[in-house]
Every structure is written in C-alpha cells, then in structure tokens.
ModelCIF file with pLDDT and N, C-alpha, C, O atoms, coordinates in Angstrom:
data_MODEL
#
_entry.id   MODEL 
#
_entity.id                         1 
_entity.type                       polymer 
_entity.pdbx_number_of_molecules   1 
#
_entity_poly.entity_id                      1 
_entity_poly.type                           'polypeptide(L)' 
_entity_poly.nstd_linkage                   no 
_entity_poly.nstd_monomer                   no 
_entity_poly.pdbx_seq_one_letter_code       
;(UNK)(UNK)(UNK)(UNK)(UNK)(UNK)(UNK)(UNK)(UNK)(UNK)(UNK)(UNK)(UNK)(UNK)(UNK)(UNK)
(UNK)(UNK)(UNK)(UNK)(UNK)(UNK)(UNK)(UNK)(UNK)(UNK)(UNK)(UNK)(UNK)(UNK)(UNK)(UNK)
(UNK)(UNK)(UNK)(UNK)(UNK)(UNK)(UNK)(UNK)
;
_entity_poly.pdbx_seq_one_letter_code_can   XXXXXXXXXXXXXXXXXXXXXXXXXXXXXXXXXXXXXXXX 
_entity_poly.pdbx_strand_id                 A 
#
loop_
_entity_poly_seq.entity_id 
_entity_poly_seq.num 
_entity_poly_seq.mon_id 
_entity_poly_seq.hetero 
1 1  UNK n 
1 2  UNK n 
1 3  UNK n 
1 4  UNK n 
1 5  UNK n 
1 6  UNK n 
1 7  UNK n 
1 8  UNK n 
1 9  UNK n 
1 10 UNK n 
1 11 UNK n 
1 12 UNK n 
1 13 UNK n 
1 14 UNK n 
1 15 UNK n 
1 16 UNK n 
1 17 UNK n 
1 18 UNK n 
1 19 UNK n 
1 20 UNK n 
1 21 UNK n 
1 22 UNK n 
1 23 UNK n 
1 24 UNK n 
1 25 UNK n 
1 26 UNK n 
1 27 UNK n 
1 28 UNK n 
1 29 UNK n 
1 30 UNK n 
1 31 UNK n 
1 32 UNK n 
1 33 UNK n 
1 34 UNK n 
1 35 UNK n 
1 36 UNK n 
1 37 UNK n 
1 38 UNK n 
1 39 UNK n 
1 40 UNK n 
#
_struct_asym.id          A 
_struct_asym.entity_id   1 
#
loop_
_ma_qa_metric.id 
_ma_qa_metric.mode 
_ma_qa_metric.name 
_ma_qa_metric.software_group_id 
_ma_qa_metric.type 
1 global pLDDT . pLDDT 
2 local  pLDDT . pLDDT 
#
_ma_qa_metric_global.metric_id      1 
_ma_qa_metric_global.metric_value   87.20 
_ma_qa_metric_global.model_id       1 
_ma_qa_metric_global.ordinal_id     1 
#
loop_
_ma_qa_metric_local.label_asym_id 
_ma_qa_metric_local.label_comp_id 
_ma_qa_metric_local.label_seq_id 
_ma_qa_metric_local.metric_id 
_ma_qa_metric_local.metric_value 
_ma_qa_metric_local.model_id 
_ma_qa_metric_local.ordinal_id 
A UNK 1  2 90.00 1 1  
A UNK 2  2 89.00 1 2  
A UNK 3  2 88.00 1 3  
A UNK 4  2 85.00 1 4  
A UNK 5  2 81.00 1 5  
A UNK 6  2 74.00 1 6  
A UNK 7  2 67.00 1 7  
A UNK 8  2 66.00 1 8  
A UNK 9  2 61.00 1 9  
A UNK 10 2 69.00 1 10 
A UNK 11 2 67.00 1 11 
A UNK 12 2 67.00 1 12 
A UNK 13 2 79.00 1 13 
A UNK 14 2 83.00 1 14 
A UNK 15 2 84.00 1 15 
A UNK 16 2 88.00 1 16 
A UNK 17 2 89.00 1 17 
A UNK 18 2 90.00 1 18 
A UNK 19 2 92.00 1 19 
A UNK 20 2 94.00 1 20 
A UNK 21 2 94.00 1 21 
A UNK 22 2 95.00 1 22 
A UNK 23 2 96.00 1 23 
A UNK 24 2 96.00 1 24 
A UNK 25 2 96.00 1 25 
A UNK 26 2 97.00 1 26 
A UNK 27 2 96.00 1 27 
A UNK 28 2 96.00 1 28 
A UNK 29 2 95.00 1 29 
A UNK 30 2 91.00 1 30 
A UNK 31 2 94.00 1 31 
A UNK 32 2 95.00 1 32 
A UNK 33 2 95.00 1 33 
A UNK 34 2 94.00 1 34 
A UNK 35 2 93.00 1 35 
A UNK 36 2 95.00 1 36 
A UNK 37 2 94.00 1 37 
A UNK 38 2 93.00 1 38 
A UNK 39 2 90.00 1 39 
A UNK 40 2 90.00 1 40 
#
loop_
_atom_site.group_PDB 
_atom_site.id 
_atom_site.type_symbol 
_atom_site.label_atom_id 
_atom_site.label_alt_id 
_atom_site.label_comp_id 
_atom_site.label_asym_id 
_atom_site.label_entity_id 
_atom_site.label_seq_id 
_atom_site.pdbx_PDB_ins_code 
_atom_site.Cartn_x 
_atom_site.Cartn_y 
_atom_site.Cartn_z 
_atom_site.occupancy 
_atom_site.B_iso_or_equiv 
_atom_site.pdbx_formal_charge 
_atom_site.auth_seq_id 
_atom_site.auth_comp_id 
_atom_site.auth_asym_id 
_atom_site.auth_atom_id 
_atom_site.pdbx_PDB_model_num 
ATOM 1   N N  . UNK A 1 1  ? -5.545  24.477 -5.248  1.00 90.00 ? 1  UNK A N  1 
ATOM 2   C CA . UNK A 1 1  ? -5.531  25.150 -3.941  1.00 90.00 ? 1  UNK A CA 1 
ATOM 3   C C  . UNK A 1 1  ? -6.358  24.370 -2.929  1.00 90.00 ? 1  UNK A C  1 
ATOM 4   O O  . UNK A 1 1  ? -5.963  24.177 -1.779  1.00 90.00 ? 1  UNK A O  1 
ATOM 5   N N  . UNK A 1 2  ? -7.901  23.784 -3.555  1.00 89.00 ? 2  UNK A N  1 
ATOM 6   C CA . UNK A 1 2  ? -8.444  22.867 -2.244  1.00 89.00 ? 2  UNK A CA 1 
ATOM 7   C C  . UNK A 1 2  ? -7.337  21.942 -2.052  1.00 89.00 ? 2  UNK A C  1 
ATOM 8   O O  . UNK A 1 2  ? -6.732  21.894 -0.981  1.00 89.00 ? 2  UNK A O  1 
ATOM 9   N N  . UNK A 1 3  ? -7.078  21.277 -2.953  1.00 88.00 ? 3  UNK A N  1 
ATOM 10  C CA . UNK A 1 3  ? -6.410  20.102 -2.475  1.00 88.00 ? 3  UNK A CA 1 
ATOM 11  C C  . UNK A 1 3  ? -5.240  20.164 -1.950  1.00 88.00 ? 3  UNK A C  1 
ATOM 12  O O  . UNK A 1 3  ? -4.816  19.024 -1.761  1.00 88.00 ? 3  UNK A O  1 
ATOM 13  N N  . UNK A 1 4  ? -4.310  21.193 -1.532  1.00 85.00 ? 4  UNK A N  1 
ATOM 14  C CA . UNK A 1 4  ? -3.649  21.828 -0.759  1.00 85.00 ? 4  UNK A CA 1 
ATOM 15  C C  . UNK A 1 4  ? -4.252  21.730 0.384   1.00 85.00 ? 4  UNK A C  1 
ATOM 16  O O  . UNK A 1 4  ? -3.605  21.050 1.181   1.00 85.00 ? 4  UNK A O  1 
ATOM 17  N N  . UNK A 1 5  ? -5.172  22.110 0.761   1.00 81.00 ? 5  UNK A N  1 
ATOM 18  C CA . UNK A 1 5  ? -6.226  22.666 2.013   1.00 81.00 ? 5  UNK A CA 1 
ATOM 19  C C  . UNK A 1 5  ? -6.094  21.422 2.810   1.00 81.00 ? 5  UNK A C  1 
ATOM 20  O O  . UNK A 1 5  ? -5.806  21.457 4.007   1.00 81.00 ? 5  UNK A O  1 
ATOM 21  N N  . UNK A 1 6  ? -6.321  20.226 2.096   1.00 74.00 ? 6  UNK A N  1 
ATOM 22  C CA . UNK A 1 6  ? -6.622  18.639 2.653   1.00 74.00 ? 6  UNK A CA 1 
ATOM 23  C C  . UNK A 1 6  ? -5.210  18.213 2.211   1.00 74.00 ? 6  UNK A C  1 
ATOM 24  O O  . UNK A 1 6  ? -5.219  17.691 1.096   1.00 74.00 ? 6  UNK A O  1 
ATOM 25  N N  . UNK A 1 7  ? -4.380  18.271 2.608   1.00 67.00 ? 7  UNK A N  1 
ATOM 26  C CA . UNK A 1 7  ? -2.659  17.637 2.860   1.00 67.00 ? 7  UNK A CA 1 
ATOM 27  C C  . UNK A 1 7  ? -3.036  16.636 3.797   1.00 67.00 ? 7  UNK A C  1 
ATOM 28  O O  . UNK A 1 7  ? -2.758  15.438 3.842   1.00 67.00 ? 7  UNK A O  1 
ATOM 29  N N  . UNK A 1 8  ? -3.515  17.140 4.311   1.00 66.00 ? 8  UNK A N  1 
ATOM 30  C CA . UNK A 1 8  ? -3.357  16.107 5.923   1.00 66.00 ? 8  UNK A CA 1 
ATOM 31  C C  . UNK A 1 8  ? -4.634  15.997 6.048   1.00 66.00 ? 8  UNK A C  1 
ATOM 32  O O  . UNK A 1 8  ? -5.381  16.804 6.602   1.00 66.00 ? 8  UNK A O  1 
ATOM 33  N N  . UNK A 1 9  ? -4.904  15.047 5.561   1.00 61.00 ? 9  UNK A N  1 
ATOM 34  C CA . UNK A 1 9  ? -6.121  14.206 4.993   1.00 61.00 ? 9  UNK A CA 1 
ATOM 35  C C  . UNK A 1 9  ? -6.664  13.990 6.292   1.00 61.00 ? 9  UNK A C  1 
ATOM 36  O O  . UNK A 1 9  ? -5.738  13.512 6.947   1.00 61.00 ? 9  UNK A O  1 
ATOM 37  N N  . UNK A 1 10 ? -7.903  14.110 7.170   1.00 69.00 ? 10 UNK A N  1 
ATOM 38  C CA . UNK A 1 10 ? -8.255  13.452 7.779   1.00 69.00 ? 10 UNK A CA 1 
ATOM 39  C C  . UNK A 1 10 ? -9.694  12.860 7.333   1.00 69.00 ? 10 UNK A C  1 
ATOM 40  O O  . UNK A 1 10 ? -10.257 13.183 6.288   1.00 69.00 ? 10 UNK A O  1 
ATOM 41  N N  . UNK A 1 11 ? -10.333 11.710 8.525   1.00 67.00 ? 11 UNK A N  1 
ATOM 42  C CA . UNK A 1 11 ? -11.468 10.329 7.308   1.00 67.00 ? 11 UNK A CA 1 
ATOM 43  C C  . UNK A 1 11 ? -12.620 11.247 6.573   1.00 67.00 ? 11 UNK A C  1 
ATOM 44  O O  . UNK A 1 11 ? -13.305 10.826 5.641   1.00 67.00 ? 11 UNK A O  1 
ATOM 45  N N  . UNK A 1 12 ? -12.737 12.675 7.183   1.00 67.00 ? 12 UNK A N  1 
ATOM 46  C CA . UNK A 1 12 ? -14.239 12.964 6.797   1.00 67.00 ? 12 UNK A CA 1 
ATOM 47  C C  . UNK A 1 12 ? -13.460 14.421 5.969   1.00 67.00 ? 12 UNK A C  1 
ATOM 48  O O  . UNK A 1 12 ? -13.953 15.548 6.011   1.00 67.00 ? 12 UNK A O  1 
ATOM 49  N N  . UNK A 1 13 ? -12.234 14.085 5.284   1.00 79.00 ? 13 UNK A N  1 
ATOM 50  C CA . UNK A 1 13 ? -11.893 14.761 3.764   1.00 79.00 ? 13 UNK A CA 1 
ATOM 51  C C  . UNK A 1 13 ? -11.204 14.015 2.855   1.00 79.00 ? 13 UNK A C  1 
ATOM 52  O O  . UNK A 1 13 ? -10.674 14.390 1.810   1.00 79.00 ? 13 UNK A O  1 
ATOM 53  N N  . UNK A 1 14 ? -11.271 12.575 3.495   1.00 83.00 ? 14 UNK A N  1 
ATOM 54  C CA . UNK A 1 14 ? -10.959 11.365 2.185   1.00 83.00 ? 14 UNK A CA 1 
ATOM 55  C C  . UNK A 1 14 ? -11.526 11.470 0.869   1.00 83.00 ? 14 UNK A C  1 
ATOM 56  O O  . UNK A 1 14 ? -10.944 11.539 -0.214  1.00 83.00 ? 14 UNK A O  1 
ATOM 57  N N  . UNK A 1 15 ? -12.836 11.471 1.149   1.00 84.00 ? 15 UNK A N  1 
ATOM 58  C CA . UNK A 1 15 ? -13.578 11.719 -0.301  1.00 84.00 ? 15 UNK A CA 1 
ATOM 59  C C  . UNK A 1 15 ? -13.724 12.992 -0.837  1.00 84.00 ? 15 UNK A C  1 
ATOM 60  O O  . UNK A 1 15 ? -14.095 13.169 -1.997  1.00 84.00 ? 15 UNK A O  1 
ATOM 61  N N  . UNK A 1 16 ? -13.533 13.625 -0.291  1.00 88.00 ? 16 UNK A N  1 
ATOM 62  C CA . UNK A 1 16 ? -12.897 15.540 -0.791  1.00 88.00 ? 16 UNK A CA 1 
ATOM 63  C C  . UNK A 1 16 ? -11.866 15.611 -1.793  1.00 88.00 ? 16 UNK A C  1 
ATOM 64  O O  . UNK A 1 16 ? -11.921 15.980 -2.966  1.00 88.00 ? 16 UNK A O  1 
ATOM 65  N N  . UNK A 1 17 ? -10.877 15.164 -1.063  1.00 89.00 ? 17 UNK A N  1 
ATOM 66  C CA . UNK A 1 17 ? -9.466  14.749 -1.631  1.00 89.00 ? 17 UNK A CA 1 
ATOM 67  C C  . UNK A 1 17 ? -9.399  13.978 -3.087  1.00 89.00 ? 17 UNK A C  1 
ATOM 68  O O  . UNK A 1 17 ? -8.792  14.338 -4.096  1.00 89.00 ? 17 UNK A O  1 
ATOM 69  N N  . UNK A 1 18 ? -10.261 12.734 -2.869  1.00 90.00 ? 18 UNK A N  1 
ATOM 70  C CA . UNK A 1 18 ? -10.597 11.495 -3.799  1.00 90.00 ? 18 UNK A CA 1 
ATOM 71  C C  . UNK A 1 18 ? -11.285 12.338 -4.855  1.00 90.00 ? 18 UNK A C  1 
ATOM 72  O O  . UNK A 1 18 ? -10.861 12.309 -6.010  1.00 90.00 ? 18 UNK A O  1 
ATOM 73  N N  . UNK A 1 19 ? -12.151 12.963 -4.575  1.00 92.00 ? 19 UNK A N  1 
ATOM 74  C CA . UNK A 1 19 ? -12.955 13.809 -5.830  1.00 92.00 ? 19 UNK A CA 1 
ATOM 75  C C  . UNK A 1 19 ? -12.330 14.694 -6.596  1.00 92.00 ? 19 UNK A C  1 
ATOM 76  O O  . UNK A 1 19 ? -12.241 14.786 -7.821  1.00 92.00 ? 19 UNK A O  1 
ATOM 77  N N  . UNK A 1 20 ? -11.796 15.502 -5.496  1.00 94.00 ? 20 UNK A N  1 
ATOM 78  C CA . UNK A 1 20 ? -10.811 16.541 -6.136  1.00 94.00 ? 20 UNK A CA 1 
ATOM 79  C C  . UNK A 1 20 ? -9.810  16.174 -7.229  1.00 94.00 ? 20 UNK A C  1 
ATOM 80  O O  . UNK A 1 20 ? -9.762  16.789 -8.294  1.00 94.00 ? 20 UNK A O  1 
ATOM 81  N N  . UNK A 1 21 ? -8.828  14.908 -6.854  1.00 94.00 ? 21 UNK A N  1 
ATOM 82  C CA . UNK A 1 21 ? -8.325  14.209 -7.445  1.00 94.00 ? 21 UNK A CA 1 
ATOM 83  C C  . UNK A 1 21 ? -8.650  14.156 -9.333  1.00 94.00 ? 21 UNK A C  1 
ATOM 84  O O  . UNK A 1 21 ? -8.100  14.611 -10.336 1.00 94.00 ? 21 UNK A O  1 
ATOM 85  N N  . UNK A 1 22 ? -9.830  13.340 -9.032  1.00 95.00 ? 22 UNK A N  1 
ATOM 86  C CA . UNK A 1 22 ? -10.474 12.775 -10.250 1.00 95.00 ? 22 UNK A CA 1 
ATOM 87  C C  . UNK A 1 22 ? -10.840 14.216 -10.984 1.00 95.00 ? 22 UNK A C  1 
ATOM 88  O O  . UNK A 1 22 ? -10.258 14.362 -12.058 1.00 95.00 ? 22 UNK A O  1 
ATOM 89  N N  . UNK A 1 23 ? -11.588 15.153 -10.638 1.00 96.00 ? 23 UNK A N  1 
ATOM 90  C CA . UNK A 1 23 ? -11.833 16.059 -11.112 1.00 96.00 ? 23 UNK A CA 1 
ATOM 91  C C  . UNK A 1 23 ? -10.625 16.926 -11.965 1.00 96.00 ? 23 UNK A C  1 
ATOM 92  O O  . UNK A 1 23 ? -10.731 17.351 -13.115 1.00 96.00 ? 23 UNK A O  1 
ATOM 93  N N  . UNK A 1 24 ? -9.377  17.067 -11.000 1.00 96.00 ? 24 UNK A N  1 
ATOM 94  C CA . UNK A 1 24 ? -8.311  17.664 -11.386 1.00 96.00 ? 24 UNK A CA 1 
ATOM 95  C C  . UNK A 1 24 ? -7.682  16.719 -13.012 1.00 96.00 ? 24 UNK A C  1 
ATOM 96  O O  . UNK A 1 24 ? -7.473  17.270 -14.093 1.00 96.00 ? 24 UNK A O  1 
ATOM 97  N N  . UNK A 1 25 ? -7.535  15.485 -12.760 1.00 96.00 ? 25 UNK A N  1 
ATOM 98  C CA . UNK A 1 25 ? -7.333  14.881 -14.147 1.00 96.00 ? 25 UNK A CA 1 
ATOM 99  C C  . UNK A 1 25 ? -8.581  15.139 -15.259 1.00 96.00 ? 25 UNK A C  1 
ATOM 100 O O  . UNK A 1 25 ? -8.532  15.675 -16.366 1.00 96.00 ? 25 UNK A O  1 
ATOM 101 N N  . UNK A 1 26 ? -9.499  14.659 -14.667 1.00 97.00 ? 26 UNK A N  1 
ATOM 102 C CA . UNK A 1 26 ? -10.917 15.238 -15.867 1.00 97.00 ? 26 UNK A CA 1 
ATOM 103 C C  . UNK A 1 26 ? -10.288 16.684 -16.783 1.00 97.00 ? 26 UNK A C  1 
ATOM 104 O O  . UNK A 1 26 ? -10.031 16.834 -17.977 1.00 97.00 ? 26 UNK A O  1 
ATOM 105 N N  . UNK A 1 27 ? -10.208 17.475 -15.765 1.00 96.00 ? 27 UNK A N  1 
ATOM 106 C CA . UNK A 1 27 ? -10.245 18.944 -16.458 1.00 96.00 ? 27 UNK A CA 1 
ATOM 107 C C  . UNK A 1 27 ? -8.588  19.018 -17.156 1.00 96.00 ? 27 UNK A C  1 
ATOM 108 O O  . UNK A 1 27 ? -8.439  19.829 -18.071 1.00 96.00 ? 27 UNK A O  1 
ATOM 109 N N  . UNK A 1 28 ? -7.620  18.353 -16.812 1.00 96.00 ? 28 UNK A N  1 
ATOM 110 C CA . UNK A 1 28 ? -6.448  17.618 -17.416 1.00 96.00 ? 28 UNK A CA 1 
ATOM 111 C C  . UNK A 1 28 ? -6.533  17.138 -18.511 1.00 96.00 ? 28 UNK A C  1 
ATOM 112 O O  . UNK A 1 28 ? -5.415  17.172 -19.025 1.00 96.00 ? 28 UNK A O  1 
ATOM 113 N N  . UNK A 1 29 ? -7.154  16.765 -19.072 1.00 95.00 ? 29 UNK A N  1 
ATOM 114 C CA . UNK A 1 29 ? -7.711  15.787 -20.153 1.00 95.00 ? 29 UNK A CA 1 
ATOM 115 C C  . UNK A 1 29 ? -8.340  16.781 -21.059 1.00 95.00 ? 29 UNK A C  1 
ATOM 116 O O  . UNK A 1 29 ? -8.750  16.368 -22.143 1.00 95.00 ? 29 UNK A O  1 
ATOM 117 N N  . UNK A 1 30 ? -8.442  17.773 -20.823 1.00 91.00 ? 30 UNK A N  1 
ATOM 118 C CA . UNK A 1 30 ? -9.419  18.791 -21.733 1.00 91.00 ? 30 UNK A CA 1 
ATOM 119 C C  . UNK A 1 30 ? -10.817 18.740 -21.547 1.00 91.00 ? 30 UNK A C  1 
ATOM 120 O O  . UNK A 1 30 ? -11.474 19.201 -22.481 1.00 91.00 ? 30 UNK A O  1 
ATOM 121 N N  . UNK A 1 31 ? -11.341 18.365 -20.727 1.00 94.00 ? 31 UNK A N  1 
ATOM 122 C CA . UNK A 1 31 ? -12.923 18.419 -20.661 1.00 94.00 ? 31 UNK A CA 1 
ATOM 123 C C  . UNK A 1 31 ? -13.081 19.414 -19.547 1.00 94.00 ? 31 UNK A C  1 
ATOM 124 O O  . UNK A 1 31 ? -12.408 19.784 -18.585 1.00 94.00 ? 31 UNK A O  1 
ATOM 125 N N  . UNK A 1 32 ? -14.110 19.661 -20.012 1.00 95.00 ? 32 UNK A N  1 
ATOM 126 C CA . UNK A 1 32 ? -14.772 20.715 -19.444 1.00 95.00 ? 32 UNK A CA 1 
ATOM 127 C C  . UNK A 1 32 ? -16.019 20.229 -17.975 1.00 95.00 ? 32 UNK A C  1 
ATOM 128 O O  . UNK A 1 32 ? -16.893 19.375 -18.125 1.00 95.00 ? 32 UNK A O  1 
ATOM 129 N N  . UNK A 1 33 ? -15.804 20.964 -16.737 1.00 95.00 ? 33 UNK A N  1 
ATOM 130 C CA . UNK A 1 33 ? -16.788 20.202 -15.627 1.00 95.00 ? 33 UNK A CA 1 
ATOM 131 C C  . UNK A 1 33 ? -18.095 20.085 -16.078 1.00 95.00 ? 33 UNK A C  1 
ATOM 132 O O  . UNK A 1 33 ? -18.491 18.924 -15.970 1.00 95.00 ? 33 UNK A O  1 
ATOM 133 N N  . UNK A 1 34 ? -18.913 20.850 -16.542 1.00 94.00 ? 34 UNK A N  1 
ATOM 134 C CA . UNK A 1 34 ? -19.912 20.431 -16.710 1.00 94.00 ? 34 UNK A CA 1 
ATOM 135 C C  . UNK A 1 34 ? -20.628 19.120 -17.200 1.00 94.00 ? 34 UNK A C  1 
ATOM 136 O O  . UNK A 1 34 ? -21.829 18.855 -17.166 1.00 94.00 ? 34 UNK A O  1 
ATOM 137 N N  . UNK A 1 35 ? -19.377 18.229 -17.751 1.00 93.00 ? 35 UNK A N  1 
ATOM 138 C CA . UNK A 1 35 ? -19.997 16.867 -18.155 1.00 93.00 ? 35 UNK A CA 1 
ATOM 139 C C  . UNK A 1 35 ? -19.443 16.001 -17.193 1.00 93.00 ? 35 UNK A C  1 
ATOM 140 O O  . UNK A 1 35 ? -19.486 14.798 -17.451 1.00 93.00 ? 35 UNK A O  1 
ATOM 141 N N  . UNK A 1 36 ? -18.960 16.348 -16.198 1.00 95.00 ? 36 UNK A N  1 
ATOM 142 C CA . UNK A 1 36 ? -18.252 15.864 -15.025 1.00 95.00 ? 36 UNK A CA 1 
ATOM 143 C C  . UNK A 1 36 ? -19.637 15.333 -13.987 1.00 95.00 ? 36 UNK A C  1 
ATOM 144 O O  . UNK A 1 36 ? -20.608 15.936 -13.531 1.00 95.00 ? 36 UNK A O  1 
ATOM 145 N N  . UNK A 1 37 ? -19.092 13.712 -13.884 1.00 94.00 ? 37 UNK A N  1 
ATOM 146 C CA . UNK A 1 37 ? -20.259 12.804 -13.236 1.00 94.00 ? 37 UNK A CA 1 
ATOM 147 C C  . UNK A 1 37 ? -19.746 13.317 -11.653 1.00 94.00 ? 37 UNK A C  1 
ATOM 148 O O  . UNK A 1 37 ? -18.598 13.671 -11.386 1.00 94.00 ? 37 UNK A O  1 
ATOM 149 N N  . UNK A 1 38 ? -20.945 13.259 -10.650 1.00 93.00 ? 38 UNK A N  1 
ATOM 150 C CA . UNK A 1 38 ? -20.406 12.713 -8.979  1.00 93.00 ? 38 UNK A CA 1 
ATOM 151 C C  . UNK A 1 38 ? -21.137 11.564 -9.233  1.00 93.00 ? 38 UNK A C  1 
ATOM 152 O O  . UNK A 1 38 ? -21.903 11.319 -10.165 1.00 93.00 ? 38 UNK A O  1 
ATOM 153 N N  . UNK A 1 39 ? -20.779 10.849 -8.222  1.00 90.00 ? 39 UNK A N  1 
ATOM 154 C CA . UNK A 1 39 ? -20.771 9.417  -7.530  1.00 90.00 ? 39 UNK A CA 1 
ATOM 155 C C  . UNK A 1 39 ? -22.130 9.449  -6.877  1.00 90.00 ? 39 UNK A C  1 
ATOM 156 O O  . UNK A 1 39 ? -22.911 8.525  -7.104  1.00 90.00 ? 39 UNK A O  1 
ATOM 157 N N  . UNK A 1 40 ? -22.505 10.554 -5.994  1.00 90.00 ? 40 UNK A N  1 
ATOM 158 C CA . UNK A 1 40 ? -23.575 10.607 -5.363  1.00 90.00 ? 40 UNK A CA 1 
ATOM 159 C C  . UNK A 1 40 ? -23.696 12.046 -4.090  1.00 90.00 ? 40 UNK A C  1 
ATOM 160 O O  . UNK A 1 40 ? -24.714 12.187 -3.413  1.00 90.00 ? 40 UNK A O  1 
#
C-alpha cells in the first residue's frame, strides 16, 4: 500500500520507494523485519 502511495515518484520519495522495494523482497524471502538492515 506505501508503495502505491509513491507511483509517481517524486526526488524526495526516491529513497522511500528504493527502501520499500528492498524491504518488500526481504520479507519475500521469508525473513522476518527485525533483522532487516537500513543504510542510514
């Protein structure tokens, strides 16, 4: 549903999007967020 929200990506929800992304495969994969790294 966020990543719905950001369709229409603009520069200051690039990395929203980008995270969301990665996160959505993480939890894809069977893992669970809590061992889920950020970047910063």
């Amino acid at each position: 549903r966020r990543i719905g929200k950001t369709s229409k990506v603009s520069k200051d929800q690039a990395k929203e999007r980008k995270l969301l992304q990665r996160l959505k495969e993480y939890l894809e994969n069977d893992r669970m967020a809590i061992s889920f790294e950020c970047s910063d």
